[in-house]
ModelCIF file with pLDDT and N, C-alpha, C, O atoms, coordinates in Angstrom:
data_MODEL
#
_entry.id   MODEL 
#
_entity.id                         1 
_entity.type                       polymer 
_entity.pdbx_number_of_molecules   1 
#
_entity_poly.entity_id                      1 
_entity_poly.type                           'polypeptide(L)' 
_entity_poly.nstd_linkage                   no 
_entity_poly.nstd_monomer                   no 
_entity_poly.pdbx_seq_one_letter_code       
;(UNK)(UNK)(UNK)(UNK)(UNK)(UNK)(UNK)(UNK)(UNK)(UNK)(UNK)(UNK)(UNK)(UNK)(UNK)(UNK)
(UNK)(UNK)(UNK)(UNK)(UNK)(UNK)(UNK)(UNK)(UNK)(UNK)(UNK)(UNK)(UNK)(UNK)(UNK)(UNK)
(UNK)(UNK)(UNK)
;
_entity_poly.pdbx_seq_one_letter_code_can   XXXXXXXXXXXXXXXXXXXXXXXXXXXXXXXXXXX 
_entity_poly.pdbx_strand_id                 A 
#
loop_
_entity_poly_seq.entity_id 
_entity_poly_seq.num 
_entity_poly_seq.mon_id 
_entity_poly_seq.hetero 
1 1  UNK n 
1 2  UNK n 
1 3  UNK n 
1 4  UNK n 
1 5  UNK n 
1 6  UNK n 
1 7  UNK n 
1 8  UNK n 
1 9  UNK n 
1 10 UNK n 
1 11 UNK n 
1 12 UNK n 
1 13 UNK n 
1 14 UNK n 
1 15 UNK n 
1 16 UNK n 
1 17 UNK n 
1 18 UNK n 
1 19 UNK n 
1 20 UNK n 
1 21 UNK n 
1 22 UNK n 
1 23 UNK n 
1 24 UNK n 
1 25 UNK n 
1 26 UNK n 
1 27 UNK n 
1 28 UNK n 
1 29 UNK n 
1 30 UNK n 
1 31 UNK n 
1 32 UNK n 
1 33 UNK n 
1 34 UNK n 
1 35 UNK n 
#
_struct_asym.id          A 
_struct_asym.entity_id   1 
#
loop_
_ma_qa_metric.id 
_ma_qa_metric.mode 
_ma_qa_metric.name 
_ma_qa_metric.software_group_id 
_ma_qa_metric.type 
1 global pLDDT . pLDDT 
2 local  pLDDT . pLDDT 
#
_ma_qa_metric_global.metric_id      1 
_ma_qa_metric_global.metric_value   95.26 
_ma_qa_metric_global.model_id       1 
_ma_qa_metric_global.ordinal_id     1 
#
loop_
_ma_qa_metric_local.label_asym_id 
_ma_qa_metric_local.label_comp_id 
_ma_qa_metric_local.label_seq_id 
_ma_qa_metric_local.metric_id 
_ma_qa_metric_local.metric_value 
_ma_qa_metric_local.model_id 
_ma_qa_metric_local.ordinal_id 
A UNK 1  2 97.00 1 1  
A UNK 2  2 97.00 1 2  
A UNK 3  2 97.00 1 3  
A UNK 4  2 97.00 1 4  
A UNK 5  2 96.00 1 5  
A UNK 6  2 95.00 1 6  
A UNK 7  2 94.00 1 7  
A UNK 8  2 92.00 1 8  
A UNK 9  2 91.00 1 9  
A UNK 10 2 90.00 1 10 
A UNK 11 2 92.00 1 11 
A UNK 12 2 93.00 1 12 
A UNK 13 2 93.00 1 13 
A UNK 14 2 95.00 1 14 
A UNK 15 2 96.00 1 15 
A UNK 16 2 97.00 1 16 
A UNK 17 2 97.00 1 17 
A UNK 18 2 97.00 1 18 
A UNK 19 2 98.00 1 19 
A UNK 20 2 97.00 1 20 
A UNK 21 2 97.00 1 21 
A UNK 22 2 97.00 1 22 
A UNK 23 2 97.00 1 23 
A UNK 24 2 96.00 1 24 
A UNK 25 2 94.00 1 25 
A UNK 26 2 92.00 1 26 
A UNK 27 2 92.00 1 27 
A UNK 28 2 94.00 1 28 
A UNK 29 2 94.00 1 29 
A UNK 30 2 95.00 1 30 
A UNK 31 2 96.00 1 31 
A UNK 32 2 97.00 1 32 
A UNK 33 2 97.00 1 33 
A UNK 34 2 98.00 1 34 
A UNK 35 2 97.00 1 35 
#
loop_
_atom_site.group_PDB 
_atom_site.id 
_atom_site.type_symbol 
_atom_site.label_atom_id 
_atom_site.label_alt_id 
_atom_site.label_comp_id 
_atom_site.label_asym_id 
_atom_site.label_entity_id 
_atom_site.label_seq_id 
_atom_site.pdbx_PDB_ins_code 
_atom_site.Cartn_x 
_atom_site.Cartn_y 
_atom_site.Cartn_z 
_atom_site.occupancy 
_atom_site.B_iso_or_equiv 
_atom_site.pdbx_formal_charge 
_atom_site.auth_seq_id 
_atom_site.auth_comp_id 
_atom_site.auth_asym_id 
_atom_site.auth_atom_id 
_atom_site.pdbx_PDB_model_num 
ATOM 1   N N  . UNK A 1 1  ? 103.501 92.166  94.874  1.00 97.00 ? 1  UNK A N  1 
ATOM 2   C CA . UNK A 1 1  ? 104.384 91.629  93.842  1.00 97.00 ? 1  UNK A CA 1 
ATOM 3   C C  . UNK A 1 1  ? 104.539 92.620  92.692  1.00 97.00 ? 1  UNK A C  1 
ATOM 4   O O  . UNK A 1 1  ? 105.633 92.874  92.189  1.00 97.00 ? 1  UNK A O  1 
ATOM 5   N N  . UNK A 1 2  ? 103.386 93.164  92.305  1.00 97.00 ? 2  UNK A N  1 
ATOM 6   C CA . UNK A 1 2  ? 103.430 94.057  91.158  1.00 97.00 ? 2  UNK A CA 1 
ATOM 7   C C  . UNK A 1 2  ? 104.537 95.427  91.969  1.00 97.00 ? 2  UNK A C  1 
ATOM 8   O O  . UNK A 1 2  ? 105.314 95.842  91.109  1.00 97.00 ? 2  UNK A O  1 
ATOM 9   N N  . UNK A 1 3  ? 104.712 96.032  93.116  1.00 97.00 ? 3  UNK A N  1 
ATOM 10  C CA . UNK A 1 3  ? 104.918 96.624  93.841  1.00 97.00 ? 3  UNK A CA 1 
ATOM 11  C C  . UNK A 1 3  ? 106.832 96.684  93.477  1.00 97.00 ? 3  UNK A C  1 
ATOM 12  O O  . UNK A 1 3  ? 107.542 97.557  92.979  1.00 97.00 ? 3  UNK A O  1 
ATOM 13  N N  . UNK A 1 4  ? 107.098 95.393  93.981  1.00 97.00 ? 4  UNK A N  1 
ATOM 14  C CA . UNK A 1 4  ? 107.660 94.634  93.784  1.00 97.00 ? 4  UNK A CA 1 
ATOM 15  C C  . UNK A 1 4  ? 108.919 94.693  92.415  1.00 97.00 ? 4  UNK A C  1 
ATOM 16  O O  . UNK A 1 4  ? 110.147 94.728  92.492  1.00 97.00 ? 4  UNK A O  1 
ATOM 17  N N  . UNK A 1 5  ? 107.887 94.684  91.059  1.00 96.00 ? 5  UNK A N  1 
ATOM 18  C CA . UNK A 1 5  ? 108.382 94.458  89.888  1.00 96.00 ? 5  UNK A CA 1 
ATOM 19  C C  . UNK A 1 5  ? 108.855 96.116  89.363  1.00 96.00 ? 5  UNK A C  1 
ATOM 20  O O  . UNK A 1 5  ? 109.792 96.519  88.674  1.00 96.00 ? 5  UNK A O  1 
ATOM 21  N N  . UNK A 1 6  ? 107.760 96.782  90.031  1.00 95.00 ? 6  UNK A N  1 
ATOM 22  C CA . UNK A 1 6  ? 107.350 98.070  89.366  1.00 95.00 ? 6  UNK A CA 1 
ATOM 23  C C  . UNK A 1 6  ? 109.172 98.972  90.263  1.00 95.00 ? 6  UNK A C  1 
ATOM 24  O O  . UNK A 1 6  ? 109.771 99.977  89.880  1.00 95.00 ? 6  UNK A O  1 
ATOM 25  N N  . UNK A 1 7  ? 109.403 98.299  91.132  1.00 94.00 ? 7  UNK A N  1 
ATOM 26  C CA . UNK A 1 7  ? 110.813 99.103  91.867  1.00 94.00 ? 7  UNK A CA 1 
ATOM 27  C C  . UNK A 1 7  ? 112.009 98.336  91.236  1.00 94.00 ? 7  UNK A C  1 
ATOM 28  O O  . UNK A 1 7  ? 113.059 98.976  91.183  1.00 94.00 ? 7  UNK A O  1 
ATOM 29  N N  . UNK A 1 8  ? 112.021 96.760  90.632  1.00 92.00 ? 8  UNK A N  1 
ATOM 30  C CA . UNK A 1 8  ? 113.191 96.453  89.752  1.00 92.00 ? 8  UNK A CA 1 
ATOM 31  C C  . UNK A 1 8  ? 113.746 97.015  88.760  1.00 92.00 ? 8  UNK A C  1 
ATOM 32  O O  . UNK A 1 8  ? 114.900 97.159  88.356  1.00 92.00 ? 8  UNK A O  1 
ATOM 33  N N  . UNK A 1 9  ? 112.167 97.466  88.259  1.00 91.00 ? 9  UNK A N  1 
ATOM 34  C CA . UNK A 1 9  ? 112.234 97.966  86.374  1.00 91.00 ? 9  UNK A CA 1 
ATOM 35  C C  . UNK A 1 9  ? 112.524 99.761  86.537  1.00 91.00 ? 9  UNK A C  1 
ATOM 36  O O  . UNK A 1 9  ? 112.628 100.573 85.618  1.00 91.00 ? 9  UNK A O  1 
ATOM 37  N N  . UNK A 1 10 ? 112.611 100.031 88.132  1.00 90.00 ? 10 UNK A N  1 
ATOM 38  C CA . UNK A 1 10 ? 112.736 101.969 87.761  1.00 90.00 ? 10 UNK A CA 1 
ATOM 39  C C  . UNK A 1 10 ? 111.188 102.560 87.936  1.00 90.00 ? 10 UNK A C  1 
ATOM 40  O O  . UNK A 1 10 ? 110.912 103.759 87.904  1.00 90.00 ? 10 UNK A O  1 
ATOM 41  N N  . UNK A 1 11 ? 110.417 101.682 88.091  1.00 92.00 ? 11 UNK A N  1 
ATOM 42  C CA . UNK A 1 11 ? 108.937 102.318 87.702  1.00 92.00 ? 11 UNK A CA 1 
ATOM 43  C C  . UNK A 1 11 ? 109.067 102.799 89.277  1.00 92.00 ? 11 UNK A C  1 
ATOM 44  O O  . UNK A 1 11 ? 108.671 101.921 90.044  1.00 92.00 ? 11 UNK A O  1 
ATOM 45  N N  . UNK A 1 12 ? 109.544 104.022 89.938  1.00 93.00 ? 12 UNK A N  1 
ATOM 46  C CA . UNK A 1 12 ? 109.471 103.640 91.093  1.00 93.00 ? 12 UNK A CA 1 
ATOM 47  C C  . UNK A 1 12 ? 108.162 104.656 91.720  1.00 93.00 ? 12 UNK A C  1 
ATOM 48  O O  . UNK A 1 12 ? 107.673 104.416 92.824  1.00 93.00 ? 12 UNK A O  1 
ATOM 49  N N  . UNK A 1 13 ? 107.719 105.720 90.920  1.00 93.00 ? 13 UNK A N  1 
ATOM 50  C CA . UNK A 1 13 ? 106.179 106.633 91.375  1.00 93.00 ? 13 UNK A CA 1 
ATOM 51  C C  . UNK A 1 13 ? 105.351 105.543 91.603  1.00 93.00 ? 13 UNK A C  1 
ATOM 52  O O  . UNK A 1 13 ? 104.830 105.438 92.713  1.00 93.00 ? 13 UNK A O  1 
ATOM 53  N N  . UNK A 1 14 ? 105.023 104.247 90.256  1.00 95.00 ? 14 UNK A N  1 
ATOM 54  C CA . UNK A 1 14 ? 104.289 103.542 90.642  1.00 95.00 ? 14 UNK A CA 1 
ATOM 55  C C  . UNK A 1 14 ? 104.443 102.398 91.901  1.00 95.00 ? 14 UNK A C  1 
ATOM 56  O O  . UNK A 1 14 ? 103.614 101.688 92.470  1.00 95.00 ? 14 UNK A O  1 
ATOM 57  N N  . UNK A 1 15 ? 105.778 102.557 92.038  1.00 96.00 ? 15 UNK A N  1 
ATOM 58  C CA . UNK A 1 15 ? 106.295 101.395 93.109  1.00 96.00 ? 15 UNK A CA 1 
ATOM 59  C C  . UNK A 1 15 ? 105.956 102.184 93.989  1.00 96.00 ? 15 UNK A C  1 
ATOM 60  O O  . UNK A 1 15 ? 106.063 101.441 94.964  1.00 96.00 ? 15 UNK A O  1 
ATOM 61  N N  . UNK A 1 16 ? 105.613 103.170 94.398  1.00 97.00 ? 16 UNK A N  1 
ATOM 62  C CA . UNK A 1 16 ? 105.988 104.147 95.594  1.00 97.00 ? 16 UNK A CA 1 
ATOM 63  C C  . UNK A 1 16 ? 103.553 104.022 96.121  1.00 97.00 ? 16 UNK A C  1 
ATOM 64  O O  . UNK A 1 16 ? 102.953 103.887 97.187  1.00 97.00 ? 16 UNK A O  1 
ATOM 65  N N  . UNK A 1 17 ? 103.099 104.169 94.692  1.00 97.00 ? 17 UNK A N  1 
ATOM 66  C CA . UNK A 1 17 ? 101.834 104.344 94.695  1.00 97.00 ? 17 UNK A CA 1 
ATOM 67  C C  . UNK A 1 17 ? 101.425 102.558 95.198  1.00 97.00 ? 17 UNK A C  1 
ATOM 68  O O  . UNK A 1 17 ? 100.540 102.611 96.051  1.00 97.00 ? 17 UNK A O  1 
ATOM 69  N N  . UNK A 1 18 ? 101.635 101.802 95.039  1.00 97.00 ? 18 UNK A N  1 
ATOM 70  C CA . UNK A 1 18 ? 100.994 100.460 95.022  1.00 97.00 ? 18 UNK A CA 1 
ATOM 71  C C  . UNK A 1 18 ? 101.809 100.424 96.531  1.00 97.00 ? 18 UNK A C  1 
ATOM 72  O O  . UNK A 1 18 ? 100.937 100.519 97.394  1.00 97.00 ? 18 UNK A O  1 
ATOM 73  N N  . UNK A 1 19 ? 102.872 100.344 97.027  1.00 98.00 ? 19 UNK A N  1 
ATOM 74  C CA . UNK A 1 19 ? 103.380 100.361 98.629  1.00 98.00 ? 19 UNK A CA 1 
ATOM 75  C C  . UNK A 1 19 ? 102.234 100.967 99.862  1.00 98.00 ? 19 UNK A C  1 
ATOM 76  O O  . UNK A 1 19 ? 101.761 100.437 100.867 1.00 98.00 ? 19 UNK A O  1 
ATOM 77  N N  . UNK A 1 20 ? 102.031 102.586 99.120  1.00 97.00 ? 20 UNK A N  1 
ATOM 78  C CA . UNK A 1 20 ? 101.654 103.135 99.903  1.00 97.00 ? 20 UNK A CA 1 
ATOM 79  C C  . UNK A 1 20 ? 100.018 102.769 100.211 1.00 97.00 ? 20 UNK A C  1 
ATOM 80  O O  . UNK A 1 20 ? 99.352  103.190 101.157 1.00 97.00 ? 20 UNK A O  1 
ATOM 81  N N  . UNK A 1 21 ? 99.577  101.859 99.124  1.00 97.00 ? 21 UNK A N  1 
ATOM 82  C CA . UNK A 1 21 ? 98.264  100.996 99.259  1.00 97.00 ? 21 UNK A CA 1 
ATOM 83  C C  . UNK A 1 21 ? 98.001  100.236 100.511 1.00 97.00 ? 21 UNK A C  1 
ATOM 84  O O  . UNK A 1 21 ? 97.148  100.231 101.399 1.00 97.00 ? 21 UNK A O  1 
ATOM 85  N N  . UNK A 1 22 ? 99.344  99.449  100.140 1.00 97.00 ? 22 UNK A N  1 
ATOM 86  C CA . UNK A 1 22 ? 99.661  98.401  101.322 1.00 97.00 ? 22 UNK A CA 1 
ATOM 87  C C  . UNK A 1 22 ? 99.493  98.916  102.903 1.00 97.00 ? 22 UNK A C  1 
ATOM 88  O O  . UNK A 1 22 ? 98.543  98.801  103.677 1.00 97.00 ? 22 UNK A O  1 
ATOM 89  N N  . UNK A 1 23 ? 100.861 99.556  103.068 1.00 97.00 ? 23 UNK A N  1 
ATOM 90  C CA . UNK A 1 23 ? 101.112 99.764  104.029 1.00 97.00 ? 23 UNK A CA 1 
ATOM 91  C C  . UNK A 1 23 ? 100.099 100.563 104.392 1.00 97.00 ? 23 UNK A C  1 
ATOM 92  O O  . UNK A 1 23 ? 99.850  100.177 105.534 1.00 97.00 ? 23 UNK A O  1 
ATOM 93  N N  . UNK A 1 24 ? 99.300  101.503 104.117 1.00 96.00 ? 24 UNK A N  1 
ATOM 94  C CA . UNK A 1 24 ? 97.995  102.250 104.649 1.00 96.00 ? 24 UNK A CA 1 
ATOM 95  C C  . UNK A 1 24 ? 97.048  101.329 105.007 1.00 96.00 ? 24 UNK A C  1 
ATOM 96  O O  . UNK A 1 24 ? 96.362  101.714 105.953 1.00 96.00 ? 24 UNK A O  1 
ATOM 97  N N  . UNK A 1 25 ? 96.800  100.358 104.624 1.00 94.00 ? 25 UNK A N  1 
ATOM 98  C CA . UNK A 1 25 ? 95.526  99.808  104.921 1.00 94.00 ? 25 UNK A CA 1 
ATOM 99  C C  . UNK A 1 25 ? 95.702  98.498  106.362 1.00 94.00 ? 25 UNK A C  1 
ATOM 100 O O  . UNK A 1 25 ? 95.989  97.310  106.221 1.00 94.00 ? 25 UNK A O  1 
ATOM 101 N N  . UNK A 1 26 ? 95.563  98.859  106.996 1.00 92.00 ? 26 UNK A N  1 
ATOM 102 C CA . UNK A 1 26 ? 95.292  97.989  108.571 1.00 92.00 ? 26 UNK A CA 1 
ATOM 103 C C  . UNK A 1 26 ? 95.172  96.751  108.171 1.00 92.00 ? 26 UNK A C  1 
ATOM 104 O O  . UNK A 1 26 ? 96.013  95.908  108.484 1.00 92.00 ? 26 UNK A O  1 
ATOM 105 N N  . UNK A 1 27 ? 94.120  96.469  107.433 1.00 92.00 ? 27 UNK A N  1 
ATOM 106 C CA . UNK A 1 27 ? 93.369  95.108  107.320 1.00 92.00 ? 27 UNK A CA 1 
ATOM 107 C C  . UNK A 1 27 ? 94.266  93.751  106.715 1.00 92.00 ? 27 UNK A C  1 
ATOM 108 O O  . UNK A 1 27 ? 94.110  92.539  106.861 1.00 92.00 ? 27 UNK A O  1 
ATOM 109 N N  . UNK A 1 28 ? 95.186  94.500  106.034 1.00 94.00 ? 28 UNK A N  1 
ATOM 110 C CA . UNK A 1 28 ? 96.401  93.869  105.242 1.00 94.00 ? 28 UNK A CA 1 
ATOM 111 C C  . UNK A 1 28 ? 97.062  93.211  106.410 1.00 94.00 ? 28 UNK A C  1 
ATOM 112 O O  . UNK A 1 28 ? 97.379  93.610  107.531 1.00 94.00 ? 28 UNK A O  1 
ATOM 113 N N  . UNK A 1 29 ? 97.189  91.823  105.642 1.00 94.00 ? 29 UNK A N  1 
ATOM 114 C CA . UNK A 1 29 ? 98.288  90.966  106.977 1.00 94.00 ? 29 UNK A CA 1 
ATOM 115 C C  . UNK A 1 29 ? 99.099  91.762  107.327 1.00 94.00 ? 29 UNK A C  1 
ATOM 116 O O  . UNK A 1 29 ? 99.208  92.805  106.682 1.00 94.00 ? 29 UNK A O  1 
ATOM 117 N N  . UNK A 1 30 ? 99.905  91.521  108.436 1.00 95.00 ? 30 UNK A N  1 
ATOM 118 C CA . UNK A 1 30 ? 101.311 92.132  108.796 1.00 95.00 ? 30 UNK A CA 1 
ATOM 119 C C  . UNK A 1 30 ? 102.472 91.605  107.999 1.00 95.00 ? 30 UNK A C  1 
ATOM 120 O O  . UNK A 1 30 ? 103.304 92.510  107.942 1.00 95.00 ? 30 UNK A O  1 
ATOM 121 N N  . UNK A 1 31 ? 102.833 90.689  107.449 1.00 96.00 ? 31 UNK A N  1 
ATOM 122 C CA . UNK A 1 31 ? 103.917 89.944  107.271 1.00 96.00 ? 31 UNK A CA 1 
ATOM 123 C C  . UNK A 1 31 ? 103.921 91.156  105.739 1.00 96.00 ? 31 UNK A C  1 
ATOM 124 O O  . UNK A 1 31 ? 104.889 91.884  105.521 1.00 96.00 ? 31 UNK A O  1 
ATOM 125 N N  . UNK A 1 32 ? 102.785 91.143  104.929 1.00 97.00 ? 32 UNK A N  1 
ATOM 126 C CA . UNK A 1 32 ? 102.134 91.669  103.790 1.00 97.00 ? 32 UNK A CA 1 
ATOM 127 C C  . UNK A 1 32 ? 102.871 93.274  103.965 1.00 97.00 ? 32 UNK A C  1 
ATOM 128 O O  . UNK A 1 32 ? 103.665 93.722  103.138 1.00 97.00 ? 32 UNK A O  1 
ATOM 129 N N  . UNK A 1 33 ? 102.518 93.863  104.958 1.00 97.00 ? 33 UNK A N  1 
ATOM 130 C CA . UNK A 1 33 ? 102.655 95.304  105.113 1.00 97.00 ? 33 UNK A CA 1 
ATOM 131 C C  . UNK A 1 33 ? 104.294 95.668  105.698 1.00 97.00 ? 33 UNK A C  1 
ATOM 132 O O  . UNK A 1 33 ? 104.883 96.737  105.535 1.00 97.00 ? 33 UNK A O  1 
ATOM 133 N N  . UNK A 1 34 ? 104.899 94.234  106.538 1.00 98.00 ? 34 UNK A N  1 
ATOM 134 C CA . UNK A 1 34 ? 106.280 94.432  106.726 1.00 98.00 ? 34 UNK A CA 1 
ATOM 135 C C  . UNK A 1 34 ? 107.034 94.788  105.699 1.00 98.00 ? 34 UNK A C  1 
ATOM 136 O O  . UNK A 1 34 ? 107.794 95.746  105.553 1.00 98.00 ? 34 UNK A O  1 
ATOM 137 N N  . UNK A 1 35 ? 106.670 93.698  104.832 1.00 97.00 ? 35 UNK A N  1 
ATOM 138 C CA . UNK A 1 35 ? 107.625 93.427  103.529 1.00 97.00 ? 35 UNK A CA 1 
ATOM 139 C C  . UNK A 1 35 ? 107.530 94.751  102.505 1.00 97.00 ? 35 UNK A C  1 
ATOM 140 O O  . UNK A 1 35 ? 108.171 94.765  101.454 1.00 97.00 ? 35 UNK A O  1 
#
């Protein structure tokens, strides 16, 4: 969600840094890592 907010407002290094959290980590639901 913060992910999320941080790509509405332009923040997009940090949108780009909190994604790449996500999607790296396996353990993260799928639906979680689709989106």
């Amino acid at each position: 969600l913060r992910a999320t907010f941080y790509l509405i407002t332009g923040r997009f290094a940090d949108a780009m840094q909190d994604l790449d959290s996500i999607i790296n980590n396996s353990e993260t639901d799928s639906k979680i890592r689709s989106n």
